[in-house]
N, C-alpha and C. Protein backbone atom coordinates (compact mmCIF):
# COMPACT_ATOMS: atom_id res chain seq x y z
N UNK A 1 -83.86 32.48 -43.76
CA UNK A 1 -85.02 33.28 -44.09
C UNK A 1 -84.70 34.75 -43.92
N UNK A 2 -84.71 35.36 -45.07
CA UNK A 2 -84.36 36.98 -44.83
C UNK A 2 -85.53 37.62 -44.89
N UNK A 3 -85.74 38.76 -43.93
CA UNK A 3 -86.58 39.37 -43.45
C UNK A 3 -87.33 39.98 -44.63
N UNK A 4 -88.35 40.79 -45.00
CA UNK A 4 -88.98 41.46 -45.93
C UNK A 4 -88.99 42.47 -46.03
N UNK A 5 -88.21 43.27 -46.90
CA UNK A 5 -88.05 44.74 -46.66
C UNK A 5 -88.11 45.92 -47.88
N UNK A 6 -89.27 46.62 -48.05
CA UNK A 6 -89.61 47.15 -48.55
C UNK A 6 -88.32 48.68 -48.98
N UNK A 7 -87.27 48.84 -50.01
CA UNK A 7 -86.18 49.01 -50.72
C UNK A 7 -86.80 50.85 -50.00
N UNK A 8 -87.72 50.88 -51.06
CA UNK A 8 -87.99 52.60 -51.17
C UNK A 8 -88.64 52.57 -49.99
N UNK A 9 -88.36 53.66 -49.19
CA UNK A 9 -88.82 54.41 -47.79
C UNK A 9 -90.08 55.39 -48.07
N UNK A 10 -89.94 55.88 -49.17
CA UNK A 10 -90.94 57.21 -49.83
C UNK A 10 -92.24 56.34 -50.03
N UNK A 11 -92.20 55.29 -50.07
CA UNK A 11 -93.74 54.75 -50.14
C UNK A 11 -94.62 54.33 -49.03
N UNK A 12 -95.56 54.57 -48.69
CA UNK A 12 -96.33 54.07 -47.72
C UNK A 12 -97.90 53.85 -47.93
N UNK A 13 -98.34 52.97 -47.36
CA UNK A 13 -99.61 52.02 -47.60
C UNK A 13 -100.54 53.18 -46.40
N UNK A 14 -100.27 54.00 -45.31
CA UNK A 14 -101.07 54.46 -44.95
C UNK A 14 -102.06 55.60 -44.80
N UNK A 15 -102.79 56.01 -44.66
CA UNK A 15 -103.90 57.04 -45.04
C UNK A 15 -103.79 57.66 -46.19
N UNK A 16 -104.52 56.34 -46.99
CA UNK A 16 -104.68 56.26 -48.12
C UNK A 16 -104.99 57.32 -49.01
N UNK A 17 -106.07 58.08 -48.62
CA UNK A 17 -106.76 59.11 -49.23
C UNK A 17 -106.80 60.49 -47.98
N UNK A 18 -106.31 60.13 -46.98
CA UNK A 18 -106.09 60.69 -45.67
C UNK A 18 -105.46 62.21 -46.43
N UNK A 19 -104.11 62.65 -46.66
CA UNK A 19 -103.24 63.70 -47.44
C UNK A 19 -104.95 64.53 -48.88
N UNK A 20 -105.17 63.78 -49.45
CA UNK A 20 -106.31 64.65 -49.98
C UNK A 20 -107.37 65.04 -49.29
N UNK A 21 -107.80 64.07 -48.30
CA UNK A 21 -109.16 65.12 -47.74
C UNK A 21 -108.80 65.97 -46.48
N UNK A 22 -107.46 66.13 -46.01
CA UNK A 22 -106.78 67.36 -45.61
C UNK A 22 -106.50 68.48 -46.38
N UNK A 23 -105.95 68.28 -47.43
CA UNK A 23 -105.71 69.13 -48.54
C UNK A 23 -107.15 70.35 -48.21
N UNK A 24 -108.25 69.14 -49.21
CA UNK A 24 -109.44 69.88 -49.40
C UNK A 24 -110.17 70.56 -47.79
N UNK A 25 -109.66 69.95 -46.89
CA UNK A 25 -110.52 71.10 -45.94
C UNK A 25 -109.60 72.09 -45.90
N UNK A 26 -108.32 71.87 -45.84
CA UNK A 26 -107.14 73.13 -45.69
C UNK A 26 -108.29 74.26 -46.48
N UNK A 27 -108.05 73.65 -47.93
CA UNK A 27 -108.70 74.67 -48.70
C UNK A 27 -109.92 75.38 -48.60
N UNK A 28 -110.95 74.73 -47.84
CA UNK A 28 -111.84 75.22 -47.74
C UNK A 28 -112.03 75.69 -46.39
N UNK A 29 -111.13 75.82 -45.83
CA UNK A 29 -110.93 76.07 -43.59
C UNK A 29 -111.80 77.63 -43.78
N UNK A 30 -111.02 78.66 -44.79
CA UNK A 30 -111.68 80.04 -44.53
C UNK A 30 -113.06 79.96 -44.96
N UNK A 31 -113.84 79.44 -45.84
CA UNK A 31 -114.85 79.62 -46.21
C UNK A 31 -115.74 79.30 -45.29
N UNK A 32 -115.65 77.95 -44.55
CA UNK A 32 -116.39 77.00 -43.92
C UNK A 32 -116.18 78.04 -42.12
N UNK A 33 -114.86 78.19 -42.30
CA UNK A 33 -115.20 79.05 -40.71
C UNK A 33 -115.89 80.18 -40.86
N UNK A 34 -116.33 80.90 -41.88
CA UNK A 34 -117.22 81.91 -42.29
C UNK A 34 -118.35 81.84 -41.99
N UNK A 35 -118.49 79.97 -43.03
CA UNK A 35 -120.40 79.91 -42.96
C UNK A 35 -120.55 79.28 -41.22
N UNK A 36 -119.37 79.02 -40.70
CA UNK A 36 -119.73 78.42 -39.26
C UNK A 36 -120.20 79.49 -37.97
N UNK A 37 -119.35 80.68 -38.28
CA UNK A 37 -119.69 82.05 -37.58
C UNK A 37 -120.94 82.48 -37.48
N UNK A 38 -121.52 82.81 -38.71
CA UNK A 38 -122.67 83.07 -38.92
C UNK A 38 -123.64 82.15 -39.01
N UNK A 39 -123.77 80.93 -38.74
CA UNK A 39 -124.28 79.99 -38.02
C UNK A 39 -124.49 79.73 -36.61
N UNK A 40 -123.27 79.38 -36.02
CA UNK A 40 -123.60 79.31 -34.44
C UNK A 40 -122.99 80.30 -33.84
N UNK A 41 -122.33 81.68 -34.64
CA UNK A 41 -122.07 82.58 -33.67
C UNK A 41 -120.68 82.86 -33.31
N UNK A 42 -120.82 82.78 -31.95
CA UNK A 42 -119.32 82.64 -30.85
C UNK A 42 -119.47 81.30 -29.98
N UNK A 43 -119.56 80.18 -30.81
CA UNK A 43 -119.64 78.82 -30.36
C UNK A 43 -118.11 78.69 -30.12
N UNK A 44 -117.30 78.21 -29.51
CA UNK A 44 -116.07 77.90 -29.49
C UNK A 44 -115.52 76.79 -30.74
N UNK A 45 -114.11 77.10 -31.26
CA UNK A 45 -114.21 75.82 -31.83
C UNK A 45 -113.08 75.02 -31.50
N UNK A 46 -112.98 73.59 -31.70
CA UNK A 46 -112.52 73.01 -30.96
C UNK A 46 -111.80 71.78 -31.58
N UNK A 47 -110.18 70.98 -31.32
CA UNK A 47 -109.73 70.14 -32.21
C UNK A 47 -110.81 68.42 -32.10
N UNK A 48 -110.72 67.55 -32.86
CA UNK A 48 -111.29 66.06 -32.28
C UNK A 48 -111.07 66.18 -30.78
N UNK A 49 -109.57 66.11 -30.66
CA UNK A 49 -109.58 65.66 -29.48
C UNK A 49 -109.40 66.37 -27.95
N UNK A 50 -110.31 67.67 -28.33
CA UNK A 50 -109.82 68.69 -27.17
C UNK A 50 -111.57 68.51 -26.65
N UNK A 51 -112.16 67.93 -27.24
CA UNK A 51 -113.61 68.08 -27.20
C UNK A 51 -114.44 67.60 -25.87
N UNK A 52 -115.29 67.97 -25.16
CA UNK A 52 -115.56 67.20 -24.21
C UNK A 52 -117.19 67.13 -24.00
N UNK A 53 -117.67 66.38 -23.31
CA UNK A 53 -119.04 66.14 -23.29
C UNK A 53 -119.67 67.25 -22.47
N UNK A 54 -119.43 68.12 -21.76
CA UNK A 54 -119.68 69.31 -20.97
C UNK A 54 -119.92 70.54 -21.41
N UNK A 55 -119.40 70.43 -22.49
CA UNK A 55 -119.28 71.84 -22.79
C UNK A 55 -119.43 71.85 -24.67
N UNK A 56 -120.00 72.78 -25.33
CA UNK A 56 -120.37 73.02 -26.29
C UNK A 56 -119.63 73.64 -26.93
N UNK A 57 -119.04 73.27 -28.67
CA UNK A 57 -118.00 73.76 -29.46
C UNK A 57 -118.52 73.38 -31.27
N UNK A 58 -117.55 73.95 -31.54
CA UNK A 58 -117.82 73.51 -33.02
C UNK A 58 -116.75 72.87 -33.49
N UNK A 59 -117.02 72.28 -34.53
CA UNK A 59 -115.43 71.18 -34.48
C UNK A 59 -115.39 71.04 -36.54
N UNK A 60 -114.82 71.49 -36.99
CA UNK A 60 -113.81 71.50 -38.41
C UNK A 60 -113.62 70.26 -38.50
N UNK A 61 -114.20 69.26 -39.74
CA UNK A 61 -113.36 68.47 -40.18
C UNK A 61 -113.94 67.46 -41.27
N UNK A 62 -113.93 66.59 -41.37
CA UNK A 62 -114.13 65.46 -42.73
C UNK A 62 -115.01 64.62 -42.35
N UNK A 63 -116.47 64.36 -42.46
CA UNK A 63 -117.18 63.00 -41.87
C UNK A 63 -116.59 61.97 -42.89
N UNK A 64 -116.05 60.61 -41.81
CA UNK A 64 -115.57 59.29 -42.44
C UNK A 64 -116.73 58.19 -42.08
N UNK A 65 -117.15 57.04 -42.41
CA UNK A 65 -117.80 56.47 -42.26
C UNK A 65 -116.93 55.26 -42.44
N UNK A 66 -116.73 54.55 -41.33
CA UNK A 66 -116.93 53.03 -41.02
C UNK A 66 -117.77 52.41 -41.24
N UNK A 67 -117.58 51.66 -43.00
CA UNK A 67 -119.16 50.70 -43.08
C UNK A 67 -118.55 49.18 -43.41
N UNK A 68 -119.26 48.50 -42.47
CA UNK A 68 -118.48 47.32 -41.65
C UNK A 68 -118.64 46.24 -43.12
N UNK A 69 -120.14 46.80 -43.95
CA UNK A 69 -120.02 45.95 -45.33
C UNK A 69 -119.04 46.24 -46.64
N UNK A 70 -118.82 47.02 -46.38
CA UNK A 70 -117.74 47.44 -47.67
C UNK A 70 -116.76 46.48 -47.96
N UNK A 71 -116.37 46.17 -48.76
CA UNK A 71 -115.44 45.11 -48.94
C UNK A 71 -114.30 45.72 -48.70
N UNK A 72 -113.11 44.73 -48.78
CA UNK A 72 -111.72 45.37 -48.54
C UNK A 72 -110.79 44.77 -49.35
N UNK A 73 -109.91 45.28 -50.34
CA UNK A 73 -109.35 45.14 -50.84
C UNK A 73 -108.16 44.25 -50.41
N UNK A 74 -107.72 44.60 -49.32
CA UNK A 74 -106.57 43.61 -48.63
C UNK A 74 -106.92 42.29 -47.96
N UNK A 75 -108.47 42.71 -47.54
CA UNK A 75 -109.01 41.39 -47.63
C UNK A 75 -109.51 40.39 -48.46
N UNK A 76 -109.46 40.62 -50.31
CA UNK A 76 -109.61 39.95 -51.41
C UNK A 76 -108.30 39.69 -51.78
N UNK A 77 -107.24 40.43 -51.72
CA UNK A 77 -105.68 40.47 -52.02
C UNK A 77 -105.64 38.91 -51.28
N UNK A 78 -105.95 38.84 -49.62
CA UNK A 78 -104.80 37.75 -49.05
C UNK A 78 -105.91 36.65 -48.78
N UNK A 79 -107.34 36.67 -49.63
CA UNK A 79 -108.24 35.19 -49.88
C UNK A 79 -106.90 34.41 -50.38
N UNK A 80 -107.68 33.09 -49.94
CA UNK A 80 -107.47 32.20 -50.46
C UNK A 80 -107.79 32.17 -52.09
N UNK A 81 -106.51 32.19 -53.05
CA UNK A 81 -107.15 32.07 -54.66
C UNK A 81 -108.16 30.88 -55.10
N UNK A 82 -108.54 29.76 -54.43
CA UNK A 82 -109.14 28.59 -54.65
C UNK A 82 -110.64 28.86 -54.07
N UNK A 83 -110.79 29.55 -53.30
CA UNK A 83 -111.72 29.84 -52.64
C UNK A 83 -113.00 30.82 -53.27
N UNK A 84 -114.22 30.42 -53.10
CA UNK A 84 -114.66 30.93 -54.13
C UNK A 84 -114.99 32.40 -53.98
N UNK A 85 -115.45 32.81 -54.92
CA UNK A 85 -115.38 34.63 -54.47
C UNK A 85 -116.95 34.68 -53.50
N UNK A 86 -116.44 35.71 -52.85
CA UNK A 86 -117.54 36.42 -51.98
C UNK A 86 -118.90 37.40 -52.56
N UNK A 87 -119.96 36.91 -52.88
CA UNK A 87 -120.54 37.74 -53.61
C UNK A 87 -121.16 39.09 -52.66
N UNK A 88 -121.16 39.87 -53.58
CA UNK A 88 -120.97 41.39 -53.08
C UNK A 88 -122.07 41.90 -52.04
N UNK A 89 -122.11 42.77 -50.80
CA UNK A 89 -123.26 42.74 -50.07
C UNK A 89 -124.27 43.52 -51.47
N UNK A 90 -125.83 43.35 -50.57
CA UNK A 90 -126.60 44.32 -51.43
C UNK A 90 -126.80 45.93 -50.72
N UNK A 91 -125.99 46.04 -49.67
CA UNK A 91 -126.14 47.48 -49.22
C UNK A 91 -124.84 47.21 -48.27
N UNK A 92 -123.96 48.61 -48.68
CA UNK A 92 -122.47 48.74 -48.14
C UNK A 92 -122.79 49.19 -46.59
N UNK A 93 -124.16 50.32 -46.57
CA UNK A 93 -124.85 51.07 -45.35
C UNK A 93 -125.58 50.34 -44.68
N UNK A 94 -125.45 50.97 -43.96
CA UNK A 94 -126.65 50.09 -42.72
C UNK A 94 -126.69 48.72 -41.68
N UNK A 95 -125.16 48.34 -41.52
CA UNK A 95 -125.31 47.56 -40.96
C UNK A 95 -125.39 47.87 -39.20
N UNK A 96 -125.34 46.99 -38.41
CA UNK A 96 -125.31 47.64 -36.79
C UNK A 96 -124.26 48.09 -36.70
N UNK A 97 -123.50 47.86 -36.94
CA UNK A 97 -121.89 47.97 -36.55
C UNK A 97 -121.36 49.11 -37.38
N UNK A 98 -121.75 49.53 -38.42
CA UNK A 98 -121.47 50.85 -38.80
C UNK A 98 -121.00 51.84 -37.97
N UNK A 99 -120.06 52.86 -38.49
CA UNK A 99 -119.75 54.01 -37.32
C UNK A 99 -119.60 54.80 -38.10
N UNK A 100 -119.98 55.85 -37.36
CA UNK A 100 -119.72 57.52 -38.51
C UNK A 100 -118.59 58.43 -37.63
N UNK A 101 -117.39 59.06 -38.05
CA UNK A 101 -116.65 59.86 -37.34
C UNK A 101 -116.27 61.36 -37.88
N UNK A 102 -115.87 62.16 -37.20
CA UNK A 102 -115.50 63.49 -37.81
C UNK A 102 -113.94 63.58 -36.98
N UNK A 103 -113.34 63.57 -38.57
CA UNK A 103 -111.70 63.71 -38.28
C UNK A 103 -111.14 64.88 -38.23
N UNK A 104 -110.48 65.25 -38.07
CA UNK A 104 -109.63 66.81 -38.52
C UNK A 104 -107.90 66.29 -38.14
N UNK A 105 -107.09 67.08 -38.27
CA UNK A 105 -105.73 67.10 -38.14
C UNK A 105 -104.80 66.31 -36.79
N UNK A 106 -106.35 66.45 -35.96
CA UNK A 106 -105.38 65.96 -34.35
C UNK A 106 -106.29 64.31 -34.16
N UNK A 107 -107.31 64.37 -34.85
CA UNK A 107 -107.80 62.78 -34.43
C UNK A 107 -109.39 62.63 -34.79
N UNK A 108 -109.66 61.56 -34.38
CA UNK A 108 -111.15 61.11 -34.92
C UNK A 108 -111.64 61.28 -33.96
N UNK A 109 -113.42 61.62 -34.09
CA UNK A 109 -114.28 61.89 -33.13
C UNK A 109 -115.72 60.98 -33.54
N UNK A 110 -116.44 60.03 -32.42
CA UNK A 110 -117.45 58.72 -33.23
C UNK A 110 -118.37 60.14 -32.75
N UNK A 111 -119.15 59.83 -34.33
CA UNK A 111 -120.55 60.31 -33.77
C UNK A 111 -121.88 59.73 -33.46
């Protein structure tokens, strides 16, 4: 049994869309720290993970949402083909288990 080994190195399956919605805050970092100034001021600002419950900051980054109904692609990929299909939820939102986070460059933060 020989092991499974993916030839090209340049490809990778992870953070999928992760590289574009960095991109787009890169791009928008000066604007957004503009409208953030003149918003809260001289609030400190602060990475995901420098953040602490004590003390008050502003924090740069991407809201992601964990929605526990969404289907998953890798989880229709490795069904069973005999098995019958899963019919689709009627709302992707709202379940309990949902989570909402704000990412930026150093890590995720649940809100």
């Amino acid at each position: 049994d020989e092991p499974f080994v993916i030839a090209d190195r340049s490809r990778s399956a992870n953070g999928q869309y992760a590289n574009m919605y960095f991109t787009r805050l890169a791009k928008l970092r000066k604007e957004v720290l503009t409208q953030m100034r003149a918003r809260w001021g001289a609030l400190p600002q602060s990475k995901t993970l420098d953040v602490t419950e004590d003390a008050e900051c502003v924090v740069l980054g991407t809201v992601y949402m964990d929605l526990k109904a969404k289907p998953s692609a890798l989880e229709e990929y490795t069904r069973d083909p005999l098995a019958p299909p899963v019919p689709p939820p009627a709302r992707y939102r709202g379940a309990d288990k949902d989570r909402v986070f704000l990412e930026d460059e150093a890590g995720r933060l649940l809100l």
